[in-house]
Protein backbone atom coordinates (compact mmCIF):
# COMPACT_ATOMS: atom_id res chain seq x y z
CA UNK A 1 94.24 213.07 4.11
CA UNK A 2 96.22 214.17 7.14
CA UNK A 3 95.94 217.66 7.78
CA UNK A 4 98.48 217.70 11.17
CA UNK A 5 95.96 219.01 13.09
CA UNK A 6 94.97 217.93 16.33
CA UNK A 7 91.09 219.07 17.89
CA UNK A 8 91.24 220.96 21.08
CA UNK A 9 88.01 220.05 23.15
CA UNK A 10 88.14 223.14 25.66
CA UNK A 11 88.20 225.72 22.77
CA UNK A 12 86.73 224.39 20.22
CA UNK A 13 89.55 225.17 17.56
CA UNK A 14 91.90 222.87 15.51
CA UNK A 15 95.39 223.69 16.86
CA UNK A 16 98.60 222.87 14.41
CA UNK A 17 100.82 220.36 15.15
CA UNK A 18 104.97 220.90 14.84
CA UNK A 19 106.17 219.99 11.53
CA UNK A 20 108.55 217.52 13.38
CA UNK A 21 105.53 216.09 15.20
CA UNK A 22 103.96 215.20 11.65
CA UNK A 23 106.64 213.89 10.01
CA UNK A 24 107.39 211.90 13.01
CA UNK A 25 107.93 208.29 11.05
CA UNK A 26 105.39 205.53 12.14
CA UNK A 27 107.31 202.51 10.84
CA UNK A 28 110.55 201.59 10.72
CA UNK A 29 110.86 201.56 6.85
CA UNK A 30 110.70 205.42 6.95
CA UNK A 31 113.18 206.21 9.48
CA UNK A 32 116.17 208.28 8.47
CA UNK A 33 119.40 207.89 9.73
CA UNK A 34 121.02 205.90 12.35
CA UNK A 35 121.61 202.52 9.26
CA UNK A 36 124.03 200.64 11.88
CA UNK A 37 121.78 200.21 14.37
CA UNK A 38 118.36 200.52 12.95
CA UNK A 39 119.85 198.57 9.40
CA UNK A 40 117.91 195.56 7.80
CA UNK A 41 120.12 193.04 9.24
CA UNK A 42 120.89 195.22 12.25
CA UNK A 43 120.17 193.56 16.12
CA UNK A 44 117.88 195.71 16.89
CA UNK A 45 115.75 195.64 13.87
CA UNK A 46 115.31 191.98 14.32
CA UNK A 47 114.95 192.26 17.88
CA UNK A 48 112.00 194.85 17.30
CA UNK A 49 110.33 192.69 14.28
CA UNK A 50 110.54 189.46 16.39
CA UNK A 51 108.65 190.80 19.29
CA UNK A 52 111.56 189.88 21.22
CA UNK A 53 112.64 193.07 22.52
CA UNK A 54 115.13 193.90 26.06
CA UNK A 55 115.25 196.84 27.80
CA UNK A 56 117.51 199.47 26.16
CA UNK A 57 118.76 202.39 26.59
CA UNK A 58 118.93 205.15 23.61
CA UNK A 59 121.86 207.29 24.07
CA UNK A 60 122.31 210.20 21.81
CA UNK A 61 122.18 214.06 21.11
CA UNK A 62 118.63 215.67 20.36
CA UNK A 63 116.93 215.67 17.38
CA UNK A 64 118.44 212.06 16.30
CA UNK A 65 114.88 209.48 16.72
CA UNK A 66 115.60 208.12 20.27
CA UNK A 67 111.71 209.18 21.12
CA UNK A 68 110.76 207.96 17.84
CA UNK A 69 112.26 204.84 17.91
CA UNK A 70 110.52 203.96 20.72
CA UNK A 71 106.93 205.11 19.59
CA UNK A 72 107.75 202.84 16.52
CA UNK A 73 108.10 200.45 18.81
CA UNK A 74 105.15 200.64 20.75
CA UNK A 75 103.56 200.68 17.00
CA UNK A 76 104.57 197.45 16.14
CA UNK A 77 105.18 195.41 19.21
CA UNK A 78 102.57 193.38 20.86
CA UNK A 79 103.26 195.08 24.47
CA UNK A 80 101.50 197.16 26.67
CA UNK A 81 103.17 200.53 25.83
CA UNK A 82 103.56 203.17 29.11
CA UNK A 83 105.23 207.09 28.30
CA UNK A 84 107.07 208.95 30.94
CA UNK A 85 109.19 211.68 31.37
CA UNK A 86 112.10 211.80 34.03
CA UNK A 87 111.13 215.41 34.52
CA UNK A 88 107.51 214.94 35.46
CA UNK A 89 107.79 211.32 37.04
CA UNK A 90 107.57 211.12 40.93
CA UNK A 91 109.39 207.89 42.60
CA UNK A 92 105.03 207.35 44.01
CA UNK A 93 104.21 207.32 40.12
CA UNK A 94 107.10 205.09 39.24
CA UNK A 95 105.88 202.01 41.86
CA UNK A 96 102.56 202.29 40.78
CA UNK A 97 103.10 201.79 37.23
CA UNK A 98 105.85 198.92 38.16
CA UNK A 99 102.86 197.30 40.37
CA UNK A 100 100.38 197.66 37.25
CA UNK A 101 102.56 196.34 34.85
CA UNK A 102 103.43 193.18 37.44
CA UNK A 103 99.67 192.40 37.67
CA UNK A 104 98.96 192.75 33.70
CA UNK A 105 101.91 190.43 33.44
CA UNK A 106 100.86 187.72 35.84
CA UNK A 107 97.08 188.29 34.72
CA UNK A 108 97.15 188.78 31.23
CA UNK A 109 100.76 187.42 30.08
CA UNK A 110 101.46 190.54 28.60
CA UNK A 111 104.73 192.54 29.16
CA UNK A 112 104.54 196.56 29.32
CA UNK A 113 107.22 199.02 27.65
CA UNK A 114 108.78 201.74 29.92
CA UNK A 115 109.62 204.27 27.86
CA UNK A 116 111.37 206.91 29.78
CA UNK A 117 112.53 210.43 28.19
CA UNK A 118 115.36 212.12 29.49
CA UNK A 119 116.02 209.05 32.49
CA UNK A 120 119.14 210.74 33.20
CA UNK A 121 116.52 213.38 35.29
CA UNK A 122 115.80 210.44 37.17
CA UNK A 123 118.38 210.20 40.62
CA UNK A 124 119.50 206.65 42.43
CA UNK A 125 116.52 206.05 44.67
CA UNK A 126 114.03 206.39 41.28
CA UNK A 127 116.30 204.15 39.60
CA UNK A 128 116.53 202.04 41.97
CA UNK A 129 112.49 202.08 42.18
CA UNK A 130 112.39 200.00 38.77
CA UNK A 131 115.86 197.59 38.89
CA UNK A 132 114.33 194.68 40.35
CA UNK A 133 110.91 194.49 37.46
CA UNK A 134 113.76 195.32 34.77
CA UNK A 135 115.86 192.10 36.16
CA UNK A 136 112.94 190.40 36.59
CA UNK A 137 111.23 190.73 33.40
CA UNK A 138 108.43 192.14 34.00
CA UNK A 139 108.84 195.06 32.14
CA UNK A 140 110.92 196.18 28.97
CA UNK A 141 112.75 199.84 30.13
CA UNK A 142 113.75 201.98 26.66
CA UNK A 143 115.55 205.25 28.22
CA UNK A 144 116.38 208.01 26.40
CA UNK A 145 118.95 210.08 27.25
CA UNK A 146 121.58 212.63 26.08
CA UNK A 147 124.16 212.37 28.70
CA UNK A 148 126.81 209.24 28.80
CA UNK A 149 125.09 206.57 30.56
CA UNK A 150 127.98 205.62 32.22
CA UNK A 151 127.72 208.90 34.24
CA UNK A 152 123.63 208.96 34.75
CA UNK A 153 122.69 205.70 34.89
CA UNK A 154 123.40 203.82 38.18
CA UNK A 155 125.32 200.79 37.77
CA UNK A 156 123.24 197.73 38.57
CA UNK A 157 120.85 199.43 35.66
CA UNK A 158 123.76 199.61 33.81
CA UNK A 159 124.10 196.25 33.33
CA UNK A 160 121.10 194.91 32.46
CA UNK A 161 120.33 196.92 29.45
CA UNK A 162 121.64 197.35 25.78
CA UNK A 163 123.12 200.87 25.37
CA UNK A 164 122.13 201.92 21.59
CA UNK A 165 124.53 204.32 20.70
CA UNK A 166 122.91 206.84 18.14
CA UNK A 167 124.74 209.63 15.87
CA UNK A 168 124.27 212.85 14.60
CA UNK A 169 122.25 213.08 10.97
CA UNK A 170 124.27 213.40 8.61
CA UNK A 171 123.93 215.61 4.92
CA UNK A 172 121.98 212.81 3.29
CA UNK A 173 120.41 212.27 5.94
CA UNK A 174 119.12 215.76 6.33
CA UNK A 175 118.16 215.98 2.53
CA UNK A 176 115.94 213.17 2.98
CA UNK A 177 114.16 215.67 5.51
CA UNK A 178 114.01 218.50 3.35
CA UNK A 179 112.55 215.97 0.68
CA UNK A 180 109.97 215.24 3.03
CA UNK A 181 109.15 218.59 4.34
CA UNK A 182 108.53 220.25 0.81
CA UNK A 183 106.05 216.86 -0.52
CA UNK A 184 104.64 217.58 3.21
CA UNK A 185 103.81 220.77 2.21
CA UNK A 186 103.04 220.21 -1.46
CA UNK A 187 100.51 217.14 -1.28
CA UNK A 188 99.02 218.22 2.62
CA UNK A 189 98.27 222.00 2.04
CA UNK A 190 98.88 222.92 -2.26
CA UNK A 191 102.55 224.96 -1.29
CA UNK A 192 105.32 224.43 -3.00
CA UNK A 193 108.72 224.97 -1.23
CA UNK A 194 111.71 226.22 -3.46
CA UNK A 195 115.46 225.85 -1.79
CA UNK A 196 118.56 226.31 -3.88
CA UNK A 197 121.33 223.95 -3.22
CA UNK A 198 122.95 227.06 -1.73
CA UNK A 199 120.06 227.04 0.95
CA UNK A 200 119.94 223.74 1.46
CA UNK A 201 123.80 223.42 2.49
CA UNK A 202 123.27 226.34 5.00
CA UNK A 203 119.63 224.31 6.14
CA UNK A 204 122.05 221.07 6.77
CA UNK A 205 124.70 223.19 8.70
CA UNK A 206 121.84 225.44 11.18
CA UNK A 207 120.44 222.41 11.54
CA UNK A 208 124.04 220.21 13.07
CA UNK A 209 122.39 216.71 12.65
CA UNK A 210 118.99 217.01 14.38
CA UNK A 211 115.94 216.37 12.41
CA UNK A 212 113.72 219.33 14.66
CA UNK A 213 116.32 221.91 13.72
CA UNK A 214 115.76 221.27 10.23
CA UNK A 215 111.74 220.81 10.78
CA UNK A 216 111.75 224.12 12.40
CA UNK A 217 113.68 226.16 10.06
CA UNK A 218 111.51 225.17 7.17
CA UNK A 219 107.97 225.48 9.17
CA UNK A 220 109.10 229.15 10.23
CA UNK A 221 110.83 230.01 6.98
CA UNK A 222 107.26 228.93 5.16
CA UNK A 223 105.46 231.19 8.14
CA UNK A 224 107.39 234.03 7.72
CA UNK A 225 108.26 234.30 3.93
CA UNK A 226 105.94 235.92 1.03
CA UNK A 227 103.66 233.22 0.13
CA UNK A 228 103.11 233.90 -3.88
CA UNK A 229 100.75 231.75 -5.70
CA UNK A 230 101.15 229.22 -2.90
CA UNK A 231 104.99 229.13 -3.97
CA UNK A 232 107.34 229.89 -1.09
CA UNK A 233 110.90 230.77 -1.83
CA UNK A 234 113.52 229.95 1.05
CA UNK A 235 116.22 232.06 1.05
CA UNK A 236 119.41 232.67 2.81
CA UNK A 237 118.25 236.25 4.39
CA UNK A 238 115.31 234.46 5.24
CA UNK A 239 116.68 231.54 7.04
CA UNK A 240 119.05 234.74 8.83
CA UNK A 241 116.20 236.49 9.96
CA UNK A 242 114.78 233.27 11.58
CA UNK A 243 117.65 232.29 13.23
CA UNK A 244 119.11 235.77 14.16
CA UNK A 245 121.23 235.58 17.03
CA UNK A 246 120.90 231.66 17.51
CA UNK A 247 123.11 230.22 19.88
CA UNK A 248 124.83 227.41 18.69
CA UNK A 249 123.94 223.81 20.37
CA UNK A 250 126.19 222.82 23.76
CA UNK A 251 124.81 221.26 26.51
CA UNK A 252 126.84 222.05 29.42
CA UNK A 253 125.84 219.16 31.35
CA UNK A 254 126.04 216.49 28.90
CA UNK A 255 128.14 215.51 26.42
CA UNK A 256 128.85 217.99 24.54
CA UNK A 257 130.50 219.64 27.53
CA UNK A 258 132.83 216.96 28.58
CA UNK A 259 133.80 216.41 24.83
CA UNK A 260 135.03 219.97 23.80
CA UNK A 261 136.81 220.24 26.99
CA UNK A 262 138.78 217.26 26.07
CA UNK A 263 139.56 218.58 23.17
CA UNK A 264 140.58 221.78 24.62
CA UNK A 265 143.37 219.97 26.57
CA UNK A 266 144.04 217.43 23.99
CA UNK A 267 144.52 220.47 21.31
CA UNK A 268 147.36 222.30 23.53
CA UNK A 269 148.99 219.35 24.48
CA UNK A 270 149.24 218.80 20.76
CA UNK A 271 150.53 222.71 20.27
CA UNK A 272 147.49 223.14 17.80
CA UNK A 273 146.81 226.80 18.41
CA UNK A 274 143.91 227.38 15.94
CA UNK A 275 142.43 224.16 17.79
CA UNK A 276 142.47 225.15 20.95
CA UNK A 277 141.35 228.75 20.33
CA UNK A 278 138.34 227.39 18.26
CA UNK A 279 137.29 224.81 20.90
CA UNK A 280 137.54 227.82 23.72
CA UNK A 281 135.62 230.35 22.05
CA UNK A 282 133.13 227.55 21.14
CA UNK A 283 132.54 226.98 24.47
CA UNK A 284 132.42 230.26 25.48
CA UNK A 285 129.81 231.64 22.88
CA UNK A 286 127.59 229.08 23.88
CA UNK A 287 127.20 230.11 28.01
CA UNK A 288 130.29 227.50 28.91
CA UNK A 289 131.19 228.37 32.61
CA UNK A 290 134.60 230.07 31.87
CA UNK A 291 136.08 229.53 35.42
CA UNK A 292 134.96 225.39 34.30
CA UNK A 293 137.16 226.45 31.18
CA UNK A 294 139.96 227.93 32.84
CA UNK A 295 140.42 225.17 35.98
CA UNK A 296 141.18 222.65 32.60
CA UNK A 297 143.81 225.26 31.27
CA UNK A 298 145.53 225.36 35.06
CA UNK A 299 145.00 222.21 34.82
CA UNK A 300 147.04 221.15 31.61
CA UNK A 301 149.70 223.80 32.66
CA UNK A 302 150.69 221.51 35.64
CA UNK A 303 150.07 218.35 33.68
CA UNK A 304 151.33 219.18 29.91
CA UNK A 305 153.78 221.74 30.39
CA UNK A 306 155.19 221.50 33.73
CA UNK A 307 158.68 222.92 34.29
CA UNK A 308 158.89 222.94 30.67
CA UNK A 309 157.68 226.65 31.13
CA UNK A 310 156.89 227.62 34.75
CA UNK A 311 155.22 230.47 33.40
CA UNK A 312 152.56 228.69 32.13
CA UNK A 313 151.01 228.10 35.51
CA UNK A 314 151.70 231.76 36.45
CA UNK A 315 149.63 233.26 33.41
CA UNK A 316 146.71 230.10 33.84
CA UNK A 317 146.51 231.34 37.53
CA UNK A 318 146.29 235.08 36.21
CA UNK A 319 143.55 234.45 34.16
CA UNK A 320 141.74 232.64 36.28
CA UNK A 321 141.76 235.89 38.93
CA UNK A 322 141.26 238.02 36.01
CA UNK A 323 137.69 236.09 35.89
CA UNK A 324 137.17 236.55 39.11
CA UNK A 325 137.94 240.62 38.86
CA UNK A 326 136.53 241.61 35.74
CA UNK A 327 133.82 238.63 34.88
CA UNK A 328 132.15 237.71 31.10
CA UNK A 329 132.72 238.96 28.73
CA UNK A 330 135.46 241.29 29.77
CA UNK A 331 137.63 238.63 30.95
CA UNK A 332 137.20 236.51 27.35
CA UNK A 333 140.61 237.50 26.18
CA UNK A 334 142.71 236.59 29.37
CA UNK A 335 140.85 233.19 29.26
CA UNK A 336 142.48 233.26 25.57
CA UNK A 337 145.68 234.30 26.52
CA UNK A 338 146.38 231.66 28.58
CA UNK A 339 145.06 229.15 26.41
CA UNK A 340 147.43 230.12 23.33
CA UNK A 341 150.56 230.42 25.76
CA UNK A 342 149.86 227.18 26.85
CA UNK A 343 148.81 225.75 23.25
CA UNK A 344 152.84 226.84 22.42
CA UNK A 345 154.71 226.34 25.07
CA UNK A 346 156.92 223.76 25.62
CA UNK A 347 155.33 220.35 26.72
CA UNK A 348 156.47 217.91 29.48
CA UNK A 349 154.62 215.20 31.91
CA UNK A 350 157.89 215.03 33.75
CA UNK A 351 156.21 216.04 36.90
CA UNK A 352 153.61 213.79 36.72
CA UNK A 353 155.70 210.74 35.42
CA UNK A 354 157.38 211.62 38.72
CA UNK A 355 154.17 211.52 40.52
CA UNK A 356 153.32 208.49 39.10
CA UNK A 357 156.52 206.90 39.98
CA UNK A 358 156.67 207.74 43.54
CA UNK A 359 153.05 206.48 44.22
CA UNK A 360 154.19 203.33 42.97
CA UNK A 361 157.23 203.16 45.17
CA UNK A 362 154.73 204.42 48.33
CA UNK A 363 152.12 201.26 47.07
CA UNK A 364 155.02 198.71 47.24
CA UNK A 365 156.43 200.16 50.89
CA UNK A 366 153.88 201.68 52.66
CA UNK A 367 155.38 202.22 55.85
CA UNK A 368 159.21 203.16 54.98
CA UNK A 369 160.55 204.90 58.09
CA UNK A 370 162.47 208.23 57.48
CA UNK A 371 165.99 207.95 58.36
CA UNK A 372 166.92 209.38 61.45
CA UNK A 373 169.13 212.16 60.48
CA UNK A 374 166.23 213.84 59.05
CA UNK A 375 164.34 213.96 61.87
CA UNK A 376 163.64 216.71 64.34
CA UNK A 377 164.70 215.95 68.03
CA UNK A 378 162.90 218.75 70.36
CA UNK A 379 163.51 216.63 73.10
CA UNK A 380 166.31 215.16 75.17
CA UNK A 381 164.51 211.94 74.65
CA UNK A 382 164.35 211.91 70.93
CA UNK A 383 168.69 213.09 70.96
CA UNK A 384 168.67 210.10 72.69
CA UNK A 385 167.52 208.21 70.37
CA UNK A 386 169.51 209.49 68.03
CA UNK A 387 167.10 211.86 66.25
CA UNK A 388 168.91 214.50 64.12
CA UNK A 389 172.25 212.72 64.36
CA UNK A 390 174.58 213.02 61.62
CA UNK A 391 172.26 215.55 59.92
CA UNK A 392 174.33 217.50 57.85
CA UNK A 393 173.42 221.47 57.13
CA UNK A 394 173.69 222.19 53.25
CA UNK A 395 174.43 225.88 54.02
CA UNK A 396 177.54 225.43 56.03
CA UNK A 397 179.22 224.28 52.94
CA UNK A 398 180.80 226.48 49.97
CA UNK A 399 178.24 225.07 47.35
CA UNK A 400 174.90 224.32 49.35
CA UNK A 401 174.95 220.62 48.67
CA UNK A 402 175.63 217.55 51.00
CA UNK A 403 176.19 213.86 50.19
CA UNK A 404 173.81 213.49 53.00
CA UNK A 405 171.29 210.20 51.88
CA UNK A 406 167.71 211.68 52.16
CA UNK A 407 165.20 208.73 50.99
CA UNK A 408 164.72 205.83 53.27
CA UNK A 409 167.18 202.85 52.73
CA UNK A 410 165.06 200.51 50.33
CA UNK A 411 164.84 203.44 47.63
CA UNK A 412 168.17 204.81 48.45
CA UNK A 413 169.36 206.06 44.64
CA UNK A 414 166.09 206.41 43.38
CA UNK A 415 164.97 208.43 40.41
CA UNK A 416 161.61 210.30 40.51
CA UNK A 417 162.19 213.24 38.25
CA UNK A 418 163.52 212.94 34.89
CA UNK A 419 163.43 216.52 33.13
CA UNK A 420 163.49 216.60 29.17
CA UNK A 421 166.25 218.57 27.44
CA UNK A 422 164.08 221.72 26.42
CA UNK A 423 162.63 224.68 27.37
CA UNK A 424 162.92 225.35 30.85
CA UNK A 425 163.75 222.05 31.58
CA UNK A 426 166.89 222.25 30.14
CA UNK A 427 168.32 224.40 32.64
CA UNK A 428 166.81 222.43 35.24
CA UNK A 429 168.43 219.18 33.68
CA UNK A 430 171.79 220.71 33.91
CA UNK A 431 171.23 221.33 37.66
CA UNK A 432 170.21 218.07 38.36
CA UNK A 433 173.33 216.64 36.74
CA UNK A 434 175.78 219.23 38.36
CA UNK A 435 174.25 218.19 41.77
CA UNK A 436 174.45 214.45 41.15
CA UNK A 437 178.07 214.68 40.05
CA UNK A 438 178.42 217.42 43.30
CA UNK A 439 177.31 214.82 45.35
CA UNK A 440 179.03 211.86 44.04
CA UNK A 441 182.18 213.31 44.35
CA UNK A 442 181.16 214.13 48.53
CA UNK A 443 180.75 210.67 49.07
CA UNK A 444 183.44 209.17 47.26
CA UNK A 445 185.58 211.65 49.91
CA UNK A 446 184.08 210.67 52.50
């Protein structure tokens, strides 16, 4: 029978294992989750079962089986099987291992599996340290990792592994868990666990797709609760008390970060208010840097709203400096007033259509030279040469506008900005035409 205890030498005592740690699967059969890639027919399951395995990388948030996969792995593969962690791994420890695992190879004929936790820890020069035995063969790299790959992972590695893309649990998922915490508890050590559906639903949402989460909540609710004729009821004050004041899961450095930011800027450039105020106070209730926040919202007024609303920019700017003056969490409702003012105001990429259009125009002529009635002439030289000449002053007329050309010749009537007819723009539209025509009509006189 297995107990989940481990012996500990130096003490003499039997110390208890994590719950997680337990009912870590051993064989593929009883994994949970993750059907499109770990699947009957799926690649990898036949790549695994074949004994015909490439290096991988497991990309995916905690809690999902990237560790586990890979101990399944070593269980059932006929490899030499070698554990590190980015965080504890020097580049010295790295080349030794590579240098073992070369030798077993060319000794033995046998292969080794890298398994690497967290590899994102790992910078360029320890990545670097393994490339060449990963292009060569000699060993099998499985990385785990939580952070986009394409952001951690140095190119050349890049491309010379699988990227296994792994998802959140799901509900069912997670009640397969609970399943196999309470016969855990029932067959290993005589308890029997009692959750109402009502529980359970608020188990599956504390425990947002990772399989520890859930693990832990049940191994402390059973520690904690009344345990009555080795019956243990879970309740909903009981799971409350456990996770009492519980931040909720964001990684600011990983994926998590970069993903509700998007959808920050994504929700106000879609005017979805509730959106974007949900996706802000998300991020900050979970330690997001708000000045990281607020850069995005300065960010979408010049991008999104543009001249739509000048004021936009204005009241981003403001909150920004009202971060700056006051700080967390004082400062938490300025960050929200500019992201609601921006959520509804009027939306236009003029601006950076005209941005866009312009840097096109400066790829195709790259050296245009600026005519020469725009140019200063400080000296008698440059008069000479005609600098300044013809340059006509748009105050010295009644309305403040000349026919004068401005652009060089080869983009001479050229259209860069194109404002909408709305919001702010709309005024600005009018101008534009009432110049055009103003200016039409001065060269047609000349």
């Amino acid at each position: 029978m297995k107990t989940g205890k481990e012996e500990n030498t130096i003490f003499n005592t039997k110390i208890e294992s994590p719950l997680a740690e337990v009912l870590r699967p051993k064989k593929l059969e009883d994994f949970v989750g993750q059907k499109s890639v770990l699947g009957n027919d799926s690649i990898l399951t036949n790549l695994i079962k074949s004994n015909n395995l490439s290096s991988i990388i497991l990309w995916g948030p905690p809690g999902v089986g990237k560790t586990t996969i890979a101990k399944i792995i070593s269980n059932i593969t006929k490899y030499e099987f070698i554990n590190l962690n980015a965080v504890l791994t020097s580049i010295k420890d790295v080349k030794s291992i590579m240098e073992n695992a070369k030798n077993k190879l060319a000794v033995t004929g046998m292969k080794t599996i890298l398994f690497i936790d967290e590899i994102h820890r790992f910078n360029k020069a320890q990545q670097d340290a393994f490339l060449s035995y990963v292009e060569q063969g000699t060993i099998i790299l499985i990385g785990a990792t939580t952070e986009n790959p394409s952001f951690s992972i140095i190119n050349p590695l890049l491309s010379r592994v699988k990227i296994v893309k792994l998802e959140k649990l799901n509900k069912d998922d997670i009640k397969v868990l609970i399943n196999k915490a309470k016969n855990h508890y029932k067959s290993e050590k005589n308890i029997t666990i009692e959750i109402s559906d009502n529980v359970e639903e608020t188990i599956i949402k504390f425990s947002s797709g990772d399989a520890r989460k859930c693990y832990s909540i049940i191994e402390l609710a059973v520690l904690f609760s009344d345990n009555k004729n080795n019956t243990v009821k879970i309740t909903n004050d009981l799971i409350e008390k456990i996770l009492q004041n519980k931040i909720p899961f964001y990684d600011k450095k990983g994926d998590y970060h970069y993903d509700y930011i998007s959808a920050l800027h994504k929700s106000m450039r879609n005017s979805d208010v509730n959106a974007s105020i949900y996706y802000t106070v998300k991020m900050l209730s979970s330690g997001e840097d708000p000045l990281y926040i607020i850069r995005r919202v300065i960010q979408h007024s010049s991008e999104d709203v543009g001249l739509a609303d000048p004021n936009a920019l204005t009241i981003s700017i403001a909150a920004r400096e009202t971060v700056l003056a006051l700080g967390m969490p004082e400062a938490k409702l300025a960050i929200l007033q500019a992201v609601v003012y921006n959520a509804l105001a009027p939306k236009s990429n003029s601006l950076l259509e005209a941005y866009n259009k312009a840097l096109d125009d400066i790829n195709r002529f790259p050296d245009l030279t600026v005519p020469l009635h725009l140019r200063n002439a400080p000296t008698s030289l440059m008069k000479e040469l005609d600098y300044g000449k013809g340059y006509e002053y748009s105050h010295d007329y009644e309305i403040p506008v000349t026919g004068m050309q401005c652009l060089p010749d080869e983009l001479d009537g050229q259209e860069y900005y194109k404002p909408h007819n709305f919001g702010f723009e709309k005024k600005l539209r009018e101008s534009l035409l009432k110049i055009r025509e103003i200016k039409e009509q001065l060269k047609k006189n000349k």
